[in-house]
Protein backbone atom coordinates (compact mmCIF):
# COMPACT_ATOMS: atom_id res chain seq x y z
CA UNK A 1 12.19 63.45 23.38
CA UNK A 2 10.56 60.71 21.58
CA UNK A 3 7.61 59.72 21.64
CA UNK A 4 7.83 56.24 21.53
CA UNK A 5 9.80 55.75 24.66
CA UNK A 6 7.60 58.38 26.42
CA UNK A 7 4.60 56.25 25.66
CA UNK A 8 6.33 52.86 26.70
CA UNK A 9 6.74 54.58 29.42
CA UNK A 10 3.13 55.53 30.54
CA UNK A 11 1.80 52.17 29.23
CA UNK A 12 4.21 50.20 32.27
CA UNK A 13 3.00 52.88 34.92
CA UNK A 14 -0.98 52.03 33.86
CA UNK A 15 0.05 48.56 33.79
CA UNK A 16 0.69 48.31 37.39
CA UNK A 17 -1.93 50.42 38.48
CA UNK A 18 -4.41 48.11 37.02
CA UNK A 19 -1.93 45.02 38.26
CA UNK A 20 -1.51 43.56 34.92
CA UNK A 21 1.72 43.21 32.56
CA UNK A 22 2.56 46.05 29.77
CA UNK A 23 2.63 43.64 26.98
CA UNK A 24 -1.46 43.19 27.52
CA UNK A 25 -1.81 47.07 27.20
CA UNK A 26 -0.27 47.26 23.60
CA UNK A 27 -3.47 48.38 22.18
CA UNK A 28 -2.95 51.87 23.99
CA UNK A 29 0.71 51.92 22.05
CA UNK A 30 -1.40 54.27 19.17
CA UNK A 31 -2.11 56.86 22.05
CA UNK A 32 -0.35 60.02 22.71
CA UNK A 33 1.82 60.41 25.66
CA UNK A 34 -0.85 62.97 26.59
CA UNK A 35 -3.70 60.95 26.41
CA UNK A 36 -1.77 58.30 28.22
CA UNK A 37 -1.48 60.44 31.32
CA UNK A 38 -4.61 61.68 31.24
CA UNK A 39 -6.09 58.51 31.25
CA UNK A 40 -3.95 57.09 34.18
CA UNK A 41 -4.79 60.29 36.30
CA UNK A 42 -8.65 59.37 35.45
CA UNK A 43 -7.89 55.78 37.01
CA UNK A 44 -6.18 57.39 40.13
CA UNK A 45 -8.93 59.34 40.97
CA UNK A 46 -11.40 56.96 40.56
CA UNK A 47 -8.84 54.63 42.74
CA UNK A 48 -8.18 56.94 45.11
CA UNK A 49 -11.16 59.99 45.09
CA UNK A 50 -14.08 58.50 45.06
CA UNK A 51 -16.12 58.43 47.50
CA UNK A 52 -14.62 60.40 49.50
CA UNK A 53 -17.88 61.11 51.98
CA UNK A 54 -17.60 57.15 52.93
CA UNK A 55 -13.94 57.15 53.38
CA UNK A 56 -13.91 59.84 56.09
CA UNK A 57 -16.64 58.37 57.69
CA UNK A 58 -14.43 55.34 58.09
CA UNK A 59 -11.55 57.44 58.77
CA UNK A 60 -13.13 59.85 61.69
CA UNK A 61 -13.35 57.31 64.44
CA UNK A 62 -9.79 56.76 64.39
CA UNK A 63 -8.86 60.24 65.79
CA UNK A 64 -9.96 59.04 69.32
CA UNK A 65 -8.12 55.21 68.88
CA UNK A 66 -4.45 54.56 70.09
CA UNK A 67 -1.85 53.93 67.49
CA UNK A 68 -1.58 50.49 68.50
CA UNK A 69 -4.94 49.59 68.27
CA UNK A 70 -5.30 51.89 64.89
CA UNK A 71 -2.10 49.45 63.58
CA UNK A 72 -3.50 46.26 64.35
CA UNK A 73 -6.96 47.12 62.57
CA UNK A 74 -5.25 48.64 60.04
CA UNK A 75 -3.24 45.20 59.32
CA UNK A 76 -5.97 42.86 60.01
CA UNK A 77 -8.92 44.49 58.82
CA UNK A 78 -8.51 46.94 56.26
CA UNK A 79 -5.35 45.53 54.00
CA UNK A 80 -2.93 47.77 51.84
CA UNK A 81 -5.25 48.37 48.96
CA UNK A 82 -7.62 50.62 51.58
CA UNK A 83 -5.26 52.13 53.57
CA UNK A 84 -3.45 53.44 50.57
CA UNK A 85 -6.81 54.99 49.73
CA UNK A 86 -7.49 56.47 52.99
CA UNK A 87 -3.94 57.29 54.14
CA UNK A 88 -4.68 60.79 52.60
CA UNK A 89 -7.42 61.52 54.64
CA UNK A 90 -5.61 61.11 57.80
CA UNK A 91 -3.83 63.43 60.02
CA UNK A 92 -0.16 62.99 59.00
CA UNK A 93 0.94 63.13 62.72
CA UNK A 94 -1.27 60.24 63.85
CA UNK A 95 -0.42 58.18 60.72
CA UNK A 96 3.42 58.34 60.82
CA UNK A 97 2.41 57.11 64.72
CA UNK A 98 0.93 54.03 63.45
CA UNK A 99 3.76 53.25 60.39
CA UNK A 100 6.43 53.15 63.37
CA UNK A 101 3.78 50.62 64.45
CA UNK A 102 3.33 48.29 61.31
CA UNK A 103 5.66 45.66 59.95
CA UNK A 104 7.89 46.93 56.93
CA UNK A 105 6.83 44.02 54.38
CA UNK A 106 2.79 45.66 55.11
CA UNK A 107 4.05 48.97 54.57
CA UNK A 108 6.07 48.13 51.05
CA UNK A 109 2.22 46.56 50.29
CA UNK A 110 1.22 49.77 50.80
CA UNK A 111 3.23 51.90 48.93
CA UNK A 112 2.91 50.16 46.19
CA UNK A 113 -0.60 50.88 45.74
CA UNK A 114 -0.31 54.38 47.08
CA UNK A 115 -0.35 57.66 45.47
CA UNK A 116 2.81 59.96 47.01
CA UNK A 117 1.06 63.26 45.79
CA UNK A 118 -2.00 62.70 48.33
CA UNK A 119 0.30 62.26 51.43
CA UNK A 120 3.48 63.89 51.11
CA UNK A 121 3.00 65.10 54.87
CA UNK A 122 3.52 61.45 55.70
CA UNK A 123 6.43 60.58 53.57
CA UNK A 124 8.25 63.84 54.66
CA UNK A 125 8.12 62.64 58.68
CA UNK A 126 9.14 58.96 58.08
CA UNK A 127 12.41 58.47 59.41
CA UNK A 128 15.11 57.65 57.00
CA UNK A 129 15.13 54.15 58.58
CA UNK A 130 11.71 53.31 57.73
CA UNK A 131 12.11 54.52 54.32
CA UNK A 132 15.13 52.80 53.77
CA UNK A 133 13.69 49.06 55.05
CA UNK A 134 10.51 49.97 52.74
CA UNK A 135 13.22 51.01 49.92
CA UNK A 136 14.64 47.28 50.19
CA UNK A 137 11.53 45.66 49.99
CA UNK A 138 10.26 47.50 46.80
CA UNK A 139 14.34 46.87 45.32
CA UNK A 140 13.94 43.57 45.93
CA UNK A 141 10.38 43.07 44.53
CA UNK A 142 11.34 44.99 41.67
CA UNK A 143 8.53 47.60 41.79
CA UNK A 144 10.19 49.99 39.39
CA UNK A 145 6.84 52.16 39.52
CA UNK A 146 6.53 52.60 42.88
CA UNK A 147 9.53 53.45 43.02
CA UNK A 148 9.99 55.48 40.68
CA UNK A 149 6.64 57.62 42.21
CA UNK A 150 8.57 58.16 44.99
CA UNK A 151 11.60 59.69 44.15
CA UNK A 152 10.08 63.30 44.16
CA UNK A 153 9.05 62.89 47.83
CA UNK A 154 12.48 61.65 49.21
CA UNK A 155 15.43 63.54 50.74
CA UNK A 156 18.76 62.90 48.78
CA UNK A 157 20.26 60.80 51.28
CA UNK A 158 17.28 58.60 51.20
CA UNK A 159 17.81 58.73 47.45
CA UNK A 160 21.72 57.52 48.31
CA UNK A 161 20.79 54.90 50.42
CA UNK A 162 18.40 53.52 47.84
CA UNK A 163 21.36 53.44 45.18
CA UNK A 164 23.29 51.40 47.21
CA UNK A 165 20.73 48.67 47.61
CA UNK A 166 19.84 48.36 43.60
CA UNK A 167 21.42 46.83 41.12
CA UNK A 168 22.66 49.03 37.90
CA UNK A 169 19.41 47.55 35.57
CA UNK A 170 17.30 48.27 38.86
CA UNK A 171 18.16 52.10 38.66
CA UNK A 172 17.60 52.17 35.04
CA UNK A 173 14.56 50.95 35.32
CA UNK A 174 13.07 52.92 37.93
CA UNK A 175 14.50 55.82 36.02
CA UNK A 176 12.24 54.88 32.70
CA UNK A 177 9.52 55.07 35.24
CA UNK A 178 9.91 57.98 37.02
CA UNK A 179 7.01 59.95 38.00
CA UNK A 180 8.49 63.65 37.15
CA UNK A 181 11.58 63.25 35.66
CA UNK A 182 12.89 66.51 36.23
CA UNK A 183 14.58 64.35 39.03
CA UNK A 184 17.14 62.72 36.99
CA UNK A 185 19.56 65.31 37.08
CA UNK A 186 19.66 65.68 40.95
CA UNK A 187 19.39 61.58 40.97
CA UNK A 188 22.32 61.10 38.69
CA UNK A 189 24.47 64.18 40.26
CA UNK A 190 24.52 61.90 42.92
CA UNK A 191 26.23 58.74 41.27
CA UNK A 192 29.80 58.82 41.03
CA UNK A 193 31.49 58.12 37.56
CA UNK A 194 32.58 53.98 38.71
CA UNK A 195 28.84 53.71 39.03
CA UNK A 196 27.12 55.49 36.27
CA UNK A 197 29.64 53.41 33.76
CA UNK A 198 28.48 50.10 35.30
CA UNK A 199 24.46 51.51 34.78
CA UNK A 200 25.80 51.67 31.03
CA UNK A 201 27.31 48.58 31.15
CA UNK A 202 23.81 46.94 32.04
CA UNK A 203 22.16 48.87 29.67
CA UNK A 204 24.35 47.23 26.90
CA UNK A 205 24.16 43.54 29.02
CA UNK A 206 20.57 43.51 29.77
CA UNK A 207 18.81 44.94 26.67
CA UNK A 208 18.18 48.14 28.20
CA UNK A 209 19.73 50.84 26.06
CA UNK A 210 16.14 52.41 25.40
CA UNK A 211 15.91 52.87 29.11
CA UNK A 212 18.96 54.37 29.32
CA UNK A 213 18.94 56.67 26.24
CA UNK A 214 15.53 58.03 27.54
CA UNK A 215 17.45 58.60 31.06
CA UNK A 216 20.35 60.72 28.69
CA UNK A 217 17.52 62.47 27.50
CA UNK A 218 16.30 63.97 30.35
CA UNK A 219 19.24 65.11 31.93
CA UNK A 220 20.38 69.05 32.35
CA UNK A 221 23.42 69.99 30.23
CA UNK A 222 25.75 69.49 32.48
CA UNK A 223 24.70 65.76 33.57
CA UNK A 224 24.06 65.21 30.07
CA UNK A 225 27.48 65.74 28.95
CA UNK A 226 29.11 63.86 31.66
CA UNK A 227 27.35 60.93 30.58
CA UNK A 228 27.11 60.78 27.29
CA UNK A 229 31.29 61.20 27.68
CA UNK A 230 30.94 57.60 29.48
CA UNK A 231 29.18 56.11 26.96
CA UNK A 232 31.32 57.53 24.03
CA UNK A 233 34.25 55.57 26.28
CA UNK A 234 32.59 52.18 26.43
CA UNK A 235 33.35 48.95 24.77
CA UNK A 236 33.08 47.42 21.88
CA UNK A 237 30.33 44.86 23.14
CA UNK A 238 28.45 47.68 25.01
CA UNK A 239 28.49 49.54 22.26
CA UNK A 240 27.55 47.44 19.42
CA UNK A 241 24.25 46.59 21.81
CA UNK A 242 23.45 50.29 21.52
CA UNK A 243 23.61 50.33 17.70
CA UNK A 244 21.34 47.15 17.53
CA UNK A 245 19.12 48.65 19.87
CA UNK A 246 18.94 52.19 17.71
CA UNK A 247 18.58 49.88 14.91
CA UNK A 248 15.77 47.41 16.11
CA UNK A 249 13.77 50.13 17.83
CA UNK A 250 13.99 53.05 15.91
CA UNK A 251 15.71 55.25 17.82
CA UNK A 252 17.88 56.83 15.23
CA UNK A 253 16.59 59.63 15.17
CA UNK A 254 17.79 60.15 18.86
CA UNK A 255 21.35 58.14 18.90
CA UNK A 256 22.63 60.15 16.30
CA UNK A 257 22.15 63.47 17.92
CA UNK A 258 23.56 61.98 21.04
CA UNK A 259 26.74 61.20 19.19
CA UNK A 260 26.96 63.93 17.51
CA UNK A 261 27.23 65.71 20.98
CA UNK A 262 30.06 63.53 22.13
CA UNK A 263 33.44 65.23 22.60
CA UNK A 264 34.84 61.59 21.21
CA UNK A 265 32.23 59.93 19.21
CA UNK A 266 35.01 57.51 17.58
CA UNK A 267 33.99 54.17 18.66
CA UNK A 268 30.59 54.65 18.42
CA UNK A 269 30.96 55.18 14.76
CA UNK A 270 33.19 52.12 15.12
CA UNK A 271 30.32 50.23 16.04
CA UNK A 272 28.15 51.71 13.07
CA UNK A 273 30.97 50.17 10.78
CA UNK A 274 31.08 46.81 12.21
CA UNK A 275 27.00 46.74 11.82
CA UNK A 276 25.79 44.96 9.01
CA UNK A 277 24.81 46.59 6.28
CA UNK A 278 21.12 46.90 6.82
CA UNK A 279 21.89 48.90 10.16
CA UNK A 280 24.19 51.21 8.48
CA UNK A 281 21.34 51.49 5.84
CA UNK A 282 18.57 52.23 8.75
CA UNK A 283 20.93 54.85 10.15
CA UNK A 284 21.20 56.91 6.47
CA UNK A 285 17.18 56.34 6.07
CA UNK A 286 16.58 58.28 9.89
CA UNK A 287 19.34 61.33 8.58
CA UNK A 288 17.19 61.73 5.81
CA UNK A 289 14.03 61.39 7.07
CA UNK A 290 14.57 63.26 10.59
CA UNK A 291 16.94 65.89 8.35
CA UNK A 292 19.33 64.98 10.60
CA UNK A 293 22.10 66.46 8.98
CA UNK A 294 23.91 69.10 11.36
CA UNK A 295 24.12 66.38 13.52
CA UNK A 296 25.64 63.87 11.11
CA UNK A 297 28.00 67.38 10.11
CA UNK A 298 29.18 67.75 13.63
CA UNK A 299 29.56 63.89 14.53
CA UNK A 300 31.56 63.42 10.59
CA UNK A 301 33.52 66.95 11.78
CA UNK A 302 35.22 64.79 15.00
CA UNK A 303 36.19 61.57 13.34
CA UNK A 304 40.03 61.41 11.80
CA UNK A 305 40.30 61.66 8.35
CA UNK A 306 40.99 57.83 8.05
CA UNK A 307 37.57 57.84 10.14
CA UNK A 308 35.80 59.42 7.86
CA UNK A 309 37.34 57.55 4.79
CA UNK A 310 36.03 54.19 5.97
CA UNK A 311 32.81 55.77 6.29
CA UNK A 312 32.73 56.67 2.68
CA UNK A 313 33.58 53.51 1.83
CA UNK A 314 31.27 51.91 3.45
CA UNK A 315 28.22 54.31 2.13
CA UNK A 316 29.66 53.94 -1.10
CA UNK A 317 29.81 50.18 -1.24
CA UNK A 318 26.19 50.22 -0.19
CA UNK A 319 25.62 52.29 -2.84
CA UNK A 320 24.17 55.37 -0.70
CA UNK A 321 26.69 58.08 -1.10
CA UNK A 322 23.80 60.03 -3.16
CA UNK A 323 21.73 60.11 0.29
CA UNK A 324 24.50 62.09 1.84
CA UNK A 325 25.01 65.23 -0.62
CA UNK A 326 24.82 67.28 2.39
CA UNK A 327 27.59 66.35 4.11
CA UNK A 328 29.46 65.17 0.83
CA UNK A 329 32.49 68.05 1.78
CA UNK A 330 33.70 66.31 4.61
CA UNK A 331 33.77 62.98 3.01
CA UNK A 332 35.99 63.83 0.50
């Protein structure tokens, strides 16, 4: 997986812990994706676990209040920032009592500043109904990360219903995001072919292809070769935004494996040839640097003769053909 996308990712999940934007956080873009999460946990606990003593002090004398009356202090009083921190601490029965008692648009306040792993009792006996109106909210706020924290905690229908309500670039978002993504598989499984070519689509329309290549990434075999078939079938446009993207972000190292993987990598090494010449030239720089040459082999092996001709001519024009030795058999 690389690194670099990894870390992005981290960086936007710390970012709206500590409410701020990602792009003032680019000083932590030197840190290990380890470090990263280490340091976010560190924040969460001291968000979330400290003083703990106090917290169930303030907690204990709502075990003898009524719902209603727990709801209405709740919303009045204590705000979403402290009831996310205390929501742990409370029986799960009496606390799903006083969600079916609070308006949605508090409850989305909530779980954005909630931690899912410290109350999946309460997540797991919300009706689908509540989730779903919460769902909307956070979809239409655009709160990729709380989202994407909650994916692990939510039954697949849930997950469906969620779909349906965001856009292509909202799933491929949340997706970058996502708190274990292990997920993605099930997630994706879910998405029929119509719909997984239109999250491509955005990918290529709305800058997104890093998002989207991480999401490839992650996938099981299966899901990973169903999709990666999708993409090898896009067009031109989409795909020429995926070479810049490789190009401007240097992601080589990962887009040529992908395409080597294809069953019909053709017009993606279309779009390599229509790049300009310093793209092509970044592409034969990550072979050699990432040794990436089984997987230029095995992408070269698929193209038609004529394929592989232009691509020669174009390497030799540029005056590289003494970068590719290895694969010098196939180009004739």
């Amino acid at each position: 997986m690389s690194e670099a996308l990894e870390v992005r990712a981290e960086i936007a999940k710390i970012a709206r812990l500590l409410g701020t934007e990602a792009d003032q956080l680019g000083y932590l873009e030197d840190v290990k994706t380890e470090g990263l999460i280490k340091f976010r946990d560190q924040l969460v606990e001291l968000f979330f676990g400290g003083e703990i003593g106090g917290l169930q002090r303030f907690v204990g004398p709502s075990k003898i209040l009524p719902s209603s009356l727990i709801a209405s202090v709740t919303q009045e009083a204590v705000g979403p920032v402290l009831t996310a921190r205390i929501a742990g601490l409370v029986d799960p029965s009496q606390a799903i009592a006083v969600v079916g008692r609070l308006p949605t648009e508090f409850l989305a306040d909530v779980a954005v500043e909630i931690d899912p792993r410290r109350v999946p009792g309460i997540i797991g006996g919300l009706s689908d109904q509540v989730v779903n109106d919460i769902a909307e909210i956070l979809v239409k706020r655009k709160e990729y990360v709380a989202m994407g924290r909650f994916v692990a905690y939510v039954s697949g229908e849930q997950l469906a219903a969620t779909f349906d309500m965001a856009t292509d670039a909202d799933l491929l978002q949340t997706a970058f995001v996502l708190e274990d993504k292990d997920h993605l598989s099930v997630a994706v499984g879910l998405l029929p072919d119509k719909r997984l070519r239109g999250i491509m689509r955005a990918a290529g329309k709305n800058g997104l292809w890093a998002e989207a290549i991480d999401l490839v990434l992650h996938l099981d075999d299966e899901q990973y070769a169903r999709v990666i078939d999708i993409v090898a079938a896009e067009s031109d446009e989409i795909l020429d935004a995926l070479i810049q993207t490789a190009h401007q972000q240097q992601l080589w190292s990962l887009v040529v494996p992908i395409a080597s993987d294809m069953e019909r990598p053709e017009n993606v090494m279309a779009a390599l040839n229509r790049a300009d010449n310093g793209v092509v030239k970044g592409c034969f720089d990550a072979v050699v640097e990432y040794a990436l040459w089984d997987e230029l082999y095995a992408l070269l092996e698929k193209l038609s003769p004529d394929q592989r001709s232009v691509f020669r001519k174009r390497a030799g024009a540029m005056k590289l053909l003494s970068k590719l030795e290895p694969v010098k058999e196939l180009l004739g």
